[in-house]
Protein backbone atom coordinates (compact mmCIF):
# COMPACT_ATOMS: atom_id res chain seq x y z
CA UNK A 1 0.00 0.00 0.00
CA UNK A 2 0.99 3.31 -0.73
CA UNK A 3 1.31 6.11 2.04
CA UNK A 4 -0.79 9.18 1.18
CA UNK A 5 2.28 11.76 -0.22
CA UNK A 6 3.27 8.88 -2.75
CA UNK A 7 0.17 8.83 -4.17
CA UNK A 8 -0.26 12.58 -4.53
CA UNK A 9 3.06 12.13 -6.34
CA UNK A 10 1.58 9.68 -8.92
CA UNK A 11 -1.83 11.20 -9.16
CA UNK A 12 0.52 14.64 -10.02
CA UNK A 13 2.18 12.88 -12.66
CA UNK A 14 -1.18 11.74 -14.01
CA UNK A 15 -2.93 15.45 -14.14
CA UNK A 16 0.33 16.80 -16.20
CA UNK A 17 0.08 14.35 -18.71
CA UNK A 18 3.29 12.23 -18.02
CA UNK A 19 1.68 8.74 -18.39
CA UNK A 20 1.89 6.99 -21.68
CA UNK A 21 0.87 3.39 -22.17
CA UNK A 22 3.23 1.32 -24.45
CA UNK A 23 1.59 -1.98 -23.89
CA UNK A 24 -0.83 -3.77 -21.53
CA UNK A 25 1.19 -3.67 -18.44
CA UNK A 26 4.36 -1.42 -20.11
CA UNK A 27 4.07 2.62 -19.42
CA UNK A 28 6.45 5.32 -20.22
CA UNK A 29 6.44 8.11 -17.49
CA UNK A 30 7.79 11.18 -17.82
CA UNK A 31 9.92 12.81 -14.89
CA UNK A 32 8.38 16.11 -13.38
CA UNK A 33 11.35 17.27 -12.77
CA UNK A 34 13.72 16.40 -15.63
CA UNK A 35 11.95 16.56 -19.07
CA UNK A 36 14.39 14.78 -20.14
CA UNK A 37 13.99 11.78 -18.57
CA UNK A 38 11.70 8.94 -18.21
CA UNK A 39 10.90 5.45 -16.82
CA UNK A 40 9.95 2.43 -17.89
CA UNK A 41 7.07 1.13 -15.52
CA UNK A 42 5.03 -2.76 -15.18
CA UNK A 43 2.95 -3.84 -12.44
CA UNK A 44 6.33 -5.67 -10.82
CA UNK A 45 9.20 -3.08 -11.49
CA UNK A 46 10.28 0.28 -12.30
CA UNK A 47 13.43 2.19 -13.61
CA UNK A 48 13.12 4.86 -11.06
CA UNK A 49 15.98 5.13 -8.12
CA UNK A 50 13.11 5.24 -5.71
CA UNK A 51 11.98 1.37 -6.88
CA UNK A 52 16.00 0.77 -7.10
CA UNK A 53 16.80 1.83 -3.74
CA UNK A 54 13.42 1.09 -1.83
CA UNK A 55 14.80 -2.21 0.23
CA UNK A 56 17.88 -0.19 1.13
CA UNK A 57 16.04 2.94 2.45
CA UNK A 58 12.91 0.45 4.14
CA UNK A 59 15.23 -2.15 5.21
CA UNK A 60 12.98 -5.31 4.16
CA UNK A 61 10.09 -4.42 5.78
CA UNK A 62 7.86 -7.08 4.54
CA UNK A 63 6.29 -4.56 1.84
CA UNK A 64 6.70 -5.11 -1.54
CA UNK A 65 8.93 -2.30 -3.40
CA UNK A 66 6.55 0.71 -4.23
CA UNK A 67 7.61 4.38 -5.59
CA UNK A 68 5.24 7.51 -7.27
CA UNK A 69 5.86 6.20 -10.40
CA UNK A 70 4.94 2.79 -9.59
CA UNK A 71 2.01 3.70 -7.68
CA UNK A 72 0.58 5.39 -11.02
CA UNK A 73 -0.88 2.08 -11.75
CA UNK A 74 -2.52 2.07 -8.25
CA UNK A 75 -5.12 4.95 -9.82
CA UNK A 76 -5.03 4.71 -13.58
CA UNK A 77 -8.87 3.40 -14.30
């Protein structure tokens, strides 16, 4: 699950248009910060250093790895 600031992060990245789908479970998303980057994004993994580095920063928690970008897929309809 989520906490509440992530997914105001994804649902950002959703209003400004950031989201492409490529495939069924493939999207392209756009970095708010850095036009000129972007991440590749399926229901089990994502490019982002926040995915990357979520087991060192959460110190296997028992949670499954999550980031904004991830969590996009959380509120896409």
């Amino acid at each position: 699950m989520s906490s509440p600031a992530t997914i105001k992060k994804a649902k950002k990245l959703v209003d400004d248009g950031c989201v492409s789908q490529i495939e069924d479970d493939l999207f392209q998303i756009r970095s708010s910060s850095d036009p000129n980057k972007s991440y590749f994004v399926t229901s089990d993994t994502c490019e982002c250093f926040g995915f990357k580095n979520y087991y060192k920063f959460h110190h296997g928690n028992g949670q499954k790895a999550n980031c904004s970008v991830k969590s996009i897929l959380d509120i896409l309809p």
